[in-house]
C-alpha atoms as a PDB file:
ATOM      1  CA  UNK A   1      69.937  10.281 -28.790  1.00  0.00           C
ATOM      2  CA  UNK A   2      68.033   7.427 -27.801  1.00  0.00           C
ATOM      3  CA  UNK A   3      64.375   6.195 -28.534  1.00  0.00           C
ATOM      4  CA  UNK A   4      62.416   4.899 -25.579  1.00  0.00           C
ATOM      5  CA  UNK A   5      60.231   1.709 -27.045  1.00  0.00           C
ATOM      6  CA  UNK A   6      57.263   1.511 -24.709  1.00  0.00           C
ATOM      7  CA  UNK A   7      55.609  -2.171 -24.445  1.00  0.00           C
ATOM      8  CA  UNK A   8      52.685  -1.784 -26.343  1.00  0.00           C
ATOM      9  CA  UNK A   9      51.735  -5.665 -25.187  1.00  0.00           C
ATOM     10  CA  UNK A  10      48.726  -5.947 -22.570  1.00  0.00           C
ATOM     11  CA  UNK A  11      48.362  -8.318 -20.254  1.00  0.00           C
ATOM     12  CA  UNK A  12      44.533  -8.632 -20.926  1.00  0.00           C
ATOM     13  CA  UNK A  13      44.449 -11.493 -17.981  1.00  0.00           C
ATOM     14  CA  UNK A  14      45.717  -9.077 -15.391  1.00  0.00           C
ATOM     15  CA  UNK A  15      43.904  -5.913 -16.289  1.00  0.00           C
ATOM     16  CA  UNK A  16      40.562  -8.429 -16.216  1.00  0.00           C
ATOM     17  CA  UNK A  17      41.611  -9.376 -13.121  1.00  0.00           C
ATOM     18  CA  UNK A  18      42.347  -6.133 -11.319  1.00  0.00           C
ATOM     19  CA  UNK A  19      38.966  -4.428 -12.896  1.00  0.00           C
ATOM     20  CA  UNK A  20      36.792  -7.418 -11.659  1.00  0.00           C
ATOM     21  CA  UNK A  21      38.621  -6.513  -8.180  1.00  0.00           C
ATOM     22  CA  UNK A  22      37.454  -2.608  -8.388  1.00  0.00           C
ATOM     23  CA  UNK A  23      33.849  -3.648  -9.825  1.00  0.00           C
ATOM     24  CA  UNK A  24      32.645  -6.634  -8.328  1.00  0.00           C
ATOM     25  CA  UNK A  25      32.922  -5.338  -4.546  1.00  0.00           C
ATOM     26  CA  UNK A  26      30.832  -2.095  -6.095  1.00  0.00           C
ATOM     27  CA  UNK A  27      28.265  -4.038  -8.093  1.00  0.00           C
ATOM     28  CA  UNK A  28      27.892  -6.105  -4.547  1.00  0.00           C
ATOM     29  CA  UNK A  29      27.574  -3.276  -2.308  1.00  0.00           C
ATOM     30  CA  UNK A  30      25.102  -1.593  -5.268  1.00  0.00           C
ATOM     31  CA  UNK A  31      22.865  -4.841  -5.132  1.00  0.00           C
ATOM     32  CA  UNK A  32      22.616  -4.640  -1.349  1.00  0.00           C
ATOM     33  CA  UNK A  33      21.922  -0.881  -1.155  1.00  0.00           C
ATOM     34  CA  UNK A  34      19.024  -1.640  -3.817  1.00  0.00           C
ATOM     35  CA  UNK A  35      17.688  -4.006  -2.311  1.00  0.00           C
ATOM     36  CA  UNK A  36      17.500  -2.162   1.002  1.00  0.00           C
ATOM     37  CA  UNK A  37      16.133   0.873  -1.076  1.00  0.00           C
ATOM     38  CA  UNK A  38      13.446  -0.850  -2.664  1.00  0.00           C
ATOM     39  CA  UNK A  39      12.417  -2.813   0.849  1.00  0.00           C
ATOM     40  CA  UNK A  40      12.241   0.573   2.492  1.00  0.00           C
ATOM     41  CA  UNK A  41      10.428   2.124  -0.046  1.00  0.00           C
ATOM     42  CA  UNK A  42       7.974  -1.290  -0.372  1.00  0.00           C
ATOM     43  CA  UNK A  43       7.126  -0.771   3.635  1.00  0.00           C
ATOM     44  CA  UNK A  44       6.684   2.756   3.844  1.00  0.00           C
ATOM     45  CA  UNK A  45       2.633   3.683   4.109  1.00  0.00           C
ATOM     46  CA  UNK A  46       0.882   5.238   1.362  1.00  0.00           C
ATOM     47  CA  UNK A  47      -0.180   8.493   2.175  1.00  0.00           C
ATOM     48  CA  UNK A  48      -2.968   9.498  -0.410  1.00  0.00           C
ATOM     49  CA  UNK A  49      -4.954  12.820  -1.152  1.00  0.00           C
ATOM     50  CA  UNK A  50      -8.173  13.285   0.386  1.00  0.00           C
ATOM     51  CA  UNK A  51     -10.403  12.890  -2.454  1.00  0.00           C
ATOM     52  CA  UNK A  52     -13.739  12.120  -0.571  1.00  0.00           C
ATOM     53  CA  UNK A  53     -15.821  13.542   2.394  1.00  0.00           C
ATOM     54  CA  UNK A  54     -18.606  11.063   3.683  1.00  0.00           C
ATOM     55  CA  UNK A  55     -20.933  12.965   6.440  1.00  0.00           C
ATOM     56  CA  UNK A  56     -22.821  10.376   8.377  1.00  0.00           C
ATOM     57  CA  UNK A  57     -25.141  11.465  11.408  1.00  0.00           C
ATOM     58  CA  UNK A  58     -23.826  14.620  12.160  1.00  0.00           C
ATOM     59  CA  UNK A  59     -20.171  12.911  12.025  1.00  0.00           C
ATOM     60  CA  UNK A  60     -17.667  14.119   8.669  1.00  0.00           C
ATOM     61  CA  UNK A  61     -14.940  11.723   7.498  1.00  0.00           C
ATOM     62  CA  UNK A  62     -11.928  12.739   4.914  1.00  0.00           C
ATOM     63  CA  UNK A  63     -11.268  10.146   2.856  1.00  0.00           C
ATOM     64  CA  UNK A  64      -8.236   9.112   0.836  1.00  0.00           C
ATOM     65  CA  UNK A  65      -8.969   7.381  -2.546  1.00  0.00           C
ATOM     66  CA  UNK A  66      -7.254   3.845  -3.790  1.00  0.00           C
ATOM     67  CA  UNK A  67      -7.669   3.754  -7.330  1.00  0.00           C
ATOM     68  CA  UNK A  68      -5.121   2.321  -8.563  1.00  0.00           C
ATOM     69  CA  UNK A  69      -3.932  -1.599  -8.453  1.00  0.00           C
ATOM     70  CA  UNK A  70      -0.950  -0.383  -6.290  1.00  0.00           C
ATOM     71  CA  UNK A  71      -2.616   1.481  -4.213  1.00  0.00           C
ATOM     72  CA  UNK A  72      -5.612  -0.662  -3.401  1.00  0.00           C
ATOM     73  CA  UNK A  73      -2.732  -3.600  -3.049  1.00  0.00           C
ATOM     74  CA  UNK A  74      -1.419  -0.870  -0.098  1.00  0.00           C
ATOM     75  CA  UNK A  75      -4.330   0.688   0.889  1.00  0.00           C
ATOM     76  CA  UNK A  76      -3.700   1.245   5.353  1.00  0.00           C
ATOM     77  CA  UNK A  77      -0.699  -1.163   5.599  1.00  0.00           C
ATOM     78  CA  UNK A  78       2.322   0.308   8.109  1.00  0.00           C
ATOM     79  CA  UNK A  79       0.482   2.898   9.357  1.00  0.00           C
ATOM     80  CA  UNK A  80       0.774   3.173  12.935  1.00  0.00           C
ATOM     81  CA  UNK A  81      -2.060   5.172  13.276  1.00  0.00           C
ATOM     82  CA  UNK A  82      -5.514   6.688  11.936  1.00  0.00           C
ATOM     83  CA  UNK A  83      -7.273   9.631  13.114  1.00  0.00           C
ATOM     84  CA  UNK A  84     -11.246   9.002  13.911  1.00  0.00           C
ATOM     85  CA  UNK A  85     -12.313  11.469  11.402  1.00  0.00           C
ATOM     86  CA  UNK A  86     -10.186   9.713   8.682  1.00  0.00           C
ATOM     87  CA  UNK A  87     -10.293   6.840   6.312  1.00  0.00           C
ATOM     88  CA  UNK A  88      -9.896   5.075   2.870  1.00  0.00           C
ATOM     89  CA  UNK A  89     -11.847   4.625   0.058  1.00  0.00           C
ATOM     90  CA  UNK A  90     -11.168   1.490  -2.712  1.00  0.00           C
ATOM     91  CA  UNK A  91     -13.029   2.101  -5.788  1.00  0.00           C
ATOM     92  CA  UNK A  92     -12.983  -1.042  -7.080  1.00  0.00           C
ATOM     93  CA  UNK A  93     -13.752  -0.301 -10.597  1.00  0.00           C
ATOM     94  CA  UNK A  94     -16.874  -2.558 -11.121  1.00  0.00           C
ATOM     95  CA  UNK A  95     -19.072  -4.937  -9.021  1.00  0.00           C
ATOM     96  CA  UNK A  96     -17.381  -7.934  -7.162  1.00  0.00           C
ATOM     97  CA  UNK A  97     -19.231 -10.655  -5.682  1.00  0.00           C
ATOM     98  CA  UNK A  98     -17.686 -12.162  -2.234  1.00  0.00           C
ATOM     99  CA  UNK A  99     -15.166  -9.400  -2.170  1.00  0.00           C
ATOM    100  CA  UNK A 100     -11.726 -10.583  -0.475  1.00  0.00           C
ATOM    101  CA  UNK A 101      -9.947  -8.330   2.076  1.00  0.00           C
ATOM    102  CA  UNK A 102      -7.353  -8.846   4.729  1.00  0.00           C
ATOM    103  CA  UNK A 103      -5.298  -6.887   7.493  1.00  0.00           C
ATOM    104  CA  UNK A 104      -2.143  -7.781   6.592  1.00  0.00           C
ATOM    105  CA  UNK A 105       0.236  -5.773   7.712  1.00  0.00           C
ATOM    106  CA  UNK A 106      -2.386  -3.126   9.148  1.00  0.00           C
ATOM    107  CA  UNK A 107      -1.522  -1.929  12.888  1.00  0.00           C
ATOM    108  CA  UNK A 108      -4.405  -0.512  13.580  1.00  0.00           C
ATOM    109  CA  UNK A 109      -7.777  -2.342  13.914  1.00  0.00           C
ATOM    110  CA  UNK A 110     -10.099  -1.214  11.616  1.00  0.00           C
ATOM    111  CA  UNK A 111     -14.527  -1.365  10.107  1.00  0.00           C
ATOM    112  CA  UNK A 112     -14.501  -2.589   6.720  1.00  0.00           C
ATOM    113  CA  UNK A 113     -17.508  -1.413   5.373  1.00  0.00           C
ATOM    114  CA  UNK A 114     -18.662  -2.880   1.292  1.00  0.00           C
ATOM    115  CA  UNK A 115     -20.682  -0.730  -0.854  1.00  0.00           C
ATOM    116  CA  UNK A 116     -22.352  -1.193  -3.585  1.00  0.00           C
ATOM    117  CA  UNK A 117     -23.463   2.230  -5.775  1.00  0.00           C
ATOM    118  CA  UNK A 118     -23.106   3.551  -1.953  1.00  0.00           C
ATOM    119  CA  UNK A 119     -25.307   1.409  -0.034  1.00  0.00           C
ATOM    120  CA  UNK A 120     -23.888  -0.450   2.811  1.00  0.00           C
ATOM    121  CA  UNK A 121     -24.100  -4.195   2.169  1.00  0.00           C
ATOM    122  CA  UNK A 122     -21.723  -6.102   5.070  1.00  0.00           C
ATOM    123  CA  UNK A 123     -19.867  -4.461   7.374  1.00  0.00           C
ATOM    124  CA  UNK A 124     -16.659  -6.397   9.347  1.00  0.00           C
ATOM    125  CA  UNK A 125     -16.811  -4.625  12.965  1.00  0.00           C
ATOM    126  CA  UNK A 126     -13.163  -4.362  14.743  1.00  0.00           C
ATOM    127  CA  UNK A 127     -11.360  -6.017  12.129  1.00  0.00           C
ATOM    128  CA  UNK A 128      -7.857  -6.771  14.415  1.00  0.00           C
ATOM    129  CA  UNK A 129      -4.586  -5.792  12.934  1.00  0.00           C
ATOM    130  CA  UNK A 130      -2.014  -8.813  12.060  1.00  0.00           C
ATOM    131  CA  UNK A 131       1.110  -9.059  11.498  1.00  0.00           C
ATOM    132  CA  UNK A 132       2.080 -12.538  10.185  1.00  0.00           C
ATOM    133  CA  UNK A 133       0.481 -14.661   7.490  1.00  0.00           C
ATOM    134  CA  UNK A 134      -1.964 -16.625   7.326  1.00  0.00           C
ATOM    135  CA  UNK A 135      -4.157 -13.931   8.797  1.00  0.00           C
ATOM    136  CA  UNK A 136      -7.743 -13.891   8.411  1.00  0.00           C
ATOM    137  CA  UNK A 137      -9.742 -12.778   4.842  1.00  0.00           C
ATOM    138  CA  UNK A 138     -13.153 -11.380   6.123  1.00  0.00           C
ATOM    139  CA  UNK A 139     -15.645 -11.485   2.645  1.00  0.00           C
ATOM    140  CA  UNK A 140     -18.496  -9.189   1.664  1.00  0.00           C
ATOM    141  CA  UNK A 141     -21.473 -10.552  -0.135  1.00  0.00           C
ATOM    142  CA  UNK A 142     -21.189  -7.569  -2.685  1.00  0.00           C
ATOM    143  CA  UNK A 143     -19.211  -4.185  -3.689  1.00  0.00           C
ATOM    144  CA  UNK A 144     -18.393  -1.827  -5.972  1.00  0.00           C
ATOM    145  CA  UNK A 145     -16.105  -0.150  -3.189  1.00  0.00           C
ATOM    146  CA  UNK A 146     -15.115  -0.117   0.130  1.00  0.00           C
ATOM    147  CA  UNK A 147     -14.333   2.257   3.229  1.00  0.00           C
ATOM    148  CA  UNK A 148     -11.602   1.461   5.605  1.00  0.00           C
ATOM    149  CA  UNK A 149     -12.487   3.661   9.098  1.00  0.00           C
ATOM    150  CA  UNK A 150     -11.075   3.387  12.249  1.00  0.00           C
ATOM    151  CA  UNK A 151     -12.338   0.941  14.483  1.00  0.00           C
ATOM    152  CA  UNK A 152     -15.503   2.024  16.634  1.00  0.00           C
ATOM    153  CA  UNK A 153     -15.128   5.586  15.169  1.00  0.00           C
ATOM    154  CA  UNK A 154     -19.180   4.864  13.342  1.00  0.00           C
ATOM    155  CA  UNK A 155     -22.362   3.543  13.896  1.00  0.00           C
ATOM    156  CA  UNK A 156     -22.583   2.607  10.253  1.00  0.00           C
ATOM    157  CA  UNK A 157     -25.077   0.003   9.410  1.00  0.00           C
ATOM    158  CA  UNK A 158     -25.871  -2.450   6.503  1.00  0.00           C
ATOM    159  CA  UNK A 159     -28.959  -1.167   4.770  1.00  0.00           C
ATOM    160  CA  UNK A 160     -27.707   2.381   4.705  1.00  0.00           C
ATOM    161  CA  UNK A 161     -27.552   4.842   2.049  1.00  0.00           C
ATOM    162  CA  UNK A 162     -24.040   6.838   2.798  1.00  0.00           C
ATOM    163  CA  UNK A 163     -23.484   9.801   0.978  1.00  0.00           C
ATOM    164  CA  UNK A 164     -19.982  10.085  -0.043  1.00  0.00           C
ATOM    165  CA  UNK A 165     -18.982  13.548  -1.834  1.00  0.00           C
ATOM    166  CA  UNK A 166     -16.312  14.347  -3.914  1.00  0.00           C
ATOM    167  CA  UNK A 167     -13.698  17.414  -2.350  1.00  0.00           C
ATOM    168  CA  UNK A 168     -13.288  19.991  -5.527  1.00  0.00           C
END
């Protein structure tokens, strides 16, 4: 009878080199695919609960609610459109003076209306839609939120008192 010896000697260099020819194709084609994932997911619009119900002159408007950073950083961006009897609300969390917003990446023109403790204090009529930077950052003198509405779809004024309900 005769005893096989197997080789127990490995030729770390080679195995290296065929398991970095198995992973590294996988680890590229899993950084792509991430990065695709995360894009998609980055450009898809938020679609929030309606929180809110604001009932100006006879007219009622369901409105989603941007609370947090993420959200407000969103808020109507990709959407392709926006029903007339829908909107958004930002709660901004306290009072801002000169209040910053844009329409970047909006498609659909919108009426960025500031309030402060509900009382309308600038309104931006028609705000167009844009799609590449620099676009334009339209300012209101004050807020402690603001509504996002359609274009055209009000006759909201600055001086108003609106009266924006919570939806149990």
């Amino acid at each position: 009878m005769q005893i096989l010896k197997f080789q127990s000697k490995i030729d770390w260099y080679a195995a290296g080199f065929k398991l970095l020819n198995i992973a590294g194709p996988i680890a590229g084609v899993s950084v792509i695919l991430f990065t695709a994932v995360v894009s998609y997911i980055e450009t898809r619009p938020q679609k929030l609960p309606i929180q809110y119900k604001l009932i100006h002159n006879n007219q009622t408007f369901y409105l989603e609610a941007a609370n947090k950073t993420q959200e407000l950083e969103k808020g109507l961006k990709w959407r392709n459109n926006l029903e007339s009897d829908r909107g958004m609300l930002f709660n901004l969390g306290r009072e801002y003076k000169r209040v910053p917003f844009w329409m970047y990446q909006v498609k659909v023109p919108l009426d960025i209306i500031y309030l402060k403790n509900n009382l309308v204090t600038t309104i931006i009529h028609n705000a167009p839609p844009c799609q590449k930077n620099p676009c334009p950052i339209y300012y209101g003198v004050t807020a402690t939120q603001i509504l996002e509405l359609k274009a055209g779809a009000s006759n909201i004024q600055v001086g108003q008192k609106l009266v924006i309900e919570p939806i149990p």
